[in-house]
Protein backbone atom coordinates (compact mmCIF):
# COMPACT_ATOMS: atom_id res chain seq x y z
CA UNK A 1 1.66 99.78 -30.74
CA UNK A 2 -1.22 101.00 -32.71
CA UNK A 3 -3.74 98.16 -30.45
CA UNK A 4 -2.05 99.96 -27.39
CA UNK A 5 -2.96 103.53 -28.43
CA UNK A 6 -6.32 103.15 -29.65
CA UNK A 7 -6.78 100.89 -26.61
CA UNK A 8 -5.60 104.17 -23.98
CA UNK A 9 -8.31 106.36 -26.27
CA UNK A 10 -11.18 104.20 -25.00
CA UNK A 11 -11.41 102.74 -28.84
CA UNK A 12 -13.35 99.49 -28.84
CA UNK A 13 -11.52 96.32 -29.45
CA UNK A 14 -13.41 95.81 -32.81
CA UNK A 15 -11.64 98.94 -34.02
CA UNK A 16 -10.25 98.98 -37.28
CA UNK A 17 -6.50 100.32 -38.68
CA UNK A 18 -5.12 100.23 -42.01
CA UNK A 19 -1.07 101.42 -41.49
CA UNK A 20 1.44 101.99 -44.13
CA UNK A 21 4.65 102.95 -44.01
CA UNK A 22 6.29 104.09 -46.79
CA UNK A 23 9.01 106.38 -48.41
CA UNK A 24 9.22 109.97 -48.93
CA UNK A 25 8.70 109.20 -52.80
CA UNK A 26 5.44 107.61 -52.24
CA UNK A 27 4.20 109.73 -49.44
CA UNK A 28 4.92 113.02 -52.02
CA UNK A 29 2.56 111.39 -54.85
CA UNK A 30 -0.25 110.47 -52.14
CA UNK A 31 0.43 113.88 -50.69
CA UNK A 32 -0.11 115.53 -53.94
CA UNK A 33 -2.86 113.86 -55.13
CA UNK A 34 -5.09 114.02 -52.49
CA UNK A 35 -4.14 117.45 -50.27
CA UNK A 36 -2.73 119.54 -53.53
CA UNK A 37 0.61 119.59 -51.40
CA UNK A 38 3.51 118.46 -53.50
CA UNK A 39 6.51 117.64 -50.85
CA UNK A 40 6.93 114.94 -48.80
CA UNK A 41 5.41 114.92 -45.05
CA UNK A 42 6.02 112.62 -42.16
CA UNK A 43 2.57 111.41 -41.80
CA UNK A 44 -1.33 111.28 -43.50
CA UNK A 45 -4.38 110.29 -42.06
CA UNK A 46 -7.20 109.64 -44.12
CA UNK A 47 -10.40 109.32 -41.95
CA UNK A 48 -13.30 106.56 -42.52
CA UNK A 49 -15.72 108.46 -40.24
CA UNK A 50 -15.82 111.69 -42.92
CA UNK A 51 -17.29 112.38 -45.51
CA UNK A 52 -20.04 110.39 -47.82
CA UNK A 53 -18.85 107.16 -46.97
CA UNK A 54 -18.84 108.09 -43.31
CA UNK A 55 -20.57 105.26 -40.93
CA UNK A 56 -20.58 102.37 -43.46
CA UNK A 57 -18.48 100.71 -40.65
CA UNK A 58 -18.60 102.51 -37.16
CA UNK A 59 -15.53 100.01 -36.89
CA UNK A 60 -13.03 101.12 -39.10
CA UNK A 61 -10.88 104.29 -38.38
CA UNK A 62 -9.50 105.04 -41.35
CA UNK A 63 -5.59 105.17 -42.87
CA UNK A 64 -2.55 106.61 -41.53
CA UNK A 65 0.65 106.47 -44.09
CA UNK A 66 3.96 107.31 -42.66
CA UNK A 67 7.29 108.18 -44.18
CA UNK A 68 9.83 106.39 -42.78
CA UNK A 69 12.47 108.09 -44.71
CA UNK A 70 11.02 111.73 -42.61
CA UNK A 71 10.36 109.90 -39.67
CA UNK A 72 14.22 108.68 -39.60
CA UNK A 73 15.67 112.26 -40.75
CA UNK A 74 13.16 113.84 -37.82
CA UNK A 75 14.89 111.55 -35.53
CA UNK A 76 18.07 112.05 -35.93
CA UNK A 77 17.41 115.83 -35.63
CA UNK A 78 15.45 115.39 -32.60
CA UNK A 79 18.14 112.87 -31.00
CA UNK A 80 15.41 110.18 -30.62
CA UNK A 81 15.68 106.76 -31.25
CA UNK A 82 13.78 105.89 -34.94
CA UNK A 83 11.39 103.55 -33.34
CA UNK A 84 10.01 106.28 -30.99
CA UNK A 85 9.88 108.57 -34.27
CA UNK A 86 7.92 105.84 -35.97
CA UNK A 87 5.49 105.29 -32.65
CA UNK A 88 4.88 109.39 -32.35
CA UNK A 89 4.03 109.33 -36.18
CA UNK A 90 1.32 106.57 -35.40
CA UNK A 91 0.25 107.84 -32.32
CA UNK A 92 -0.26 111.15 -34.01
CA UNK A 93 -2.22 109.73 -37.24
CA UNK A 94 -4.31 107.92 -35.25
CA UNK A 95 -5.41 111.40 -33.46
CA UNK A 96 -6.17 112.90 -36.26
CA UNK A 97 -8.59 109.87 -37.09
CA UNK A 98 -10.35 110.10 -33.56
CA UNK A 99 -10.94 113.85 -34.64
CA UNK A 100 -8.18 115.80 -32.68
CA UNK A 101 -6.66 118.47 -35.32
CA UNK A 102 -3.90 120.93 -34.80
CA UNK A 103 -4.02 122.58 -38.46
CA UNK A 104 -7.72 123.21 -38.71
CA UNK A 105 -9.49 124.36 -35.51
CA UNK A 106 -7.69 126.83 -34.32
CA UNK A 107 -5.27 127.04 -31.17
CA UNK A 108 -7.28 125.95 -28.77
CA UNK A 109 -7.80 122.49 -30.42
CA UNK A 110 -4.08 122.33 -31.17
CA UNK A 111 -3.04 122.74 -27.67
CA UNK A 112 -5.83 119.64 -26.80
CA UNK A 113 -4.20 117.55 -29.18
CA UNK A 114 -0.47 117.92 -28.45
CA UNK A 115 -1.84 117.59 -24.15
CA UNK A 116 -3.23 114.07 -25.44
CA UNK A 117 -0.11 113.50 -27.59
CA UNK A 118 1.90 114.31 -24.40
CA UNK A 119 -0.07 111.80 -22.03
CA UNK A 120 0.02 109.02 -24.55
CA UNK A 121 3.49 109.36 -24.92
CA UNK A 122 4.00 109.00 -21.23
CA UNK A 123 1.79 105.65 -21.05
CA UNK A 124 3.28 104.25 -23.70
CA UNK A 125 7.16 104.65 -22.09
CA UNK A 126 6.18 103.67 -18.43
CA UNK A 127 4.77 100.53 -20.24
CA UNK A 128 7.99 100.01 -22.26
CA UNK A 129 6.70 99.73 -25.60
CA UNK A 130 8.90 102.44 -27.01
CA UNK A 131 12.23 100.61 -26.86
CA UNK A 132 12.79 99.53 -30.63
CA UNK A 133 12.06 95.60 -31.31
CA UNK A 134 14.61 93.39 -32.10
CA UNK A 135 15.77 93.83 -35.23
CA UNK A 136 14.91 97.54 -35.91
């Protein structure tokens, strides 16, 4: 999923990942140490291409850390199958690391990244790769 989406954002095939998924306990401690925000969320995204260390390796993207115990409750509240929960979550972290942002930059920039959510959502159904996998 994640080669599929960084593949439709013109990312080069080199192009590194780290994902974690994880539980709302977890997520709350990472979420509290490093953004002073002590809840759980559904997802994190902690960029490679920021800050001092920025460029070491044009390669690597950066982390995105998902809840999977928020990513199943958002599910069932949206009426959505987990697996396409799960697949939003990544598809959204992975914005964030190619520099969208919808908290930051105003509405303008928030509008950009939900149109690109919206068309990578689309690809990713017509190509099937939203049904869950055997197994989940």
């Amino acid at each position: 999923m994640a080669e599929k989406i960084l593949s439709a954002l013109g990312c080069p095939d080199t192009t590194e990942l780290s994902v974690s998924i994880v539980g709302d306990r977890s997520i709350r401690i990472i979420n509290r140490e490093y953004l002073a925000k002590d809840r759980p969320t559904n997802v994190i995204s902690f960029s490679l291409q920021e800050g001092d260390c920025s460029g070491i390796n044009p390669d690597a993207l950066g982390d995105v850390i998902i809840s999977a115990d928020t990513a199943a409750r958002e599910a069932e509240e949206g009426g959505m199958e987990f697996f396409e929960r799960l697949s939003f979550l990544l598809m959204h972290g992975i914005l964030h690391l190619c520099g969208y942002d919808h908290e930051r930059s105003g509405e303008a920039e928030a509008v950009k990244m939900q149109q690109k959510e919206q068309q990578l959502f689309k690809i990713l159904k017509k190509e099937g790769l939203l049904l869950s996998p055997t197994g989940l």
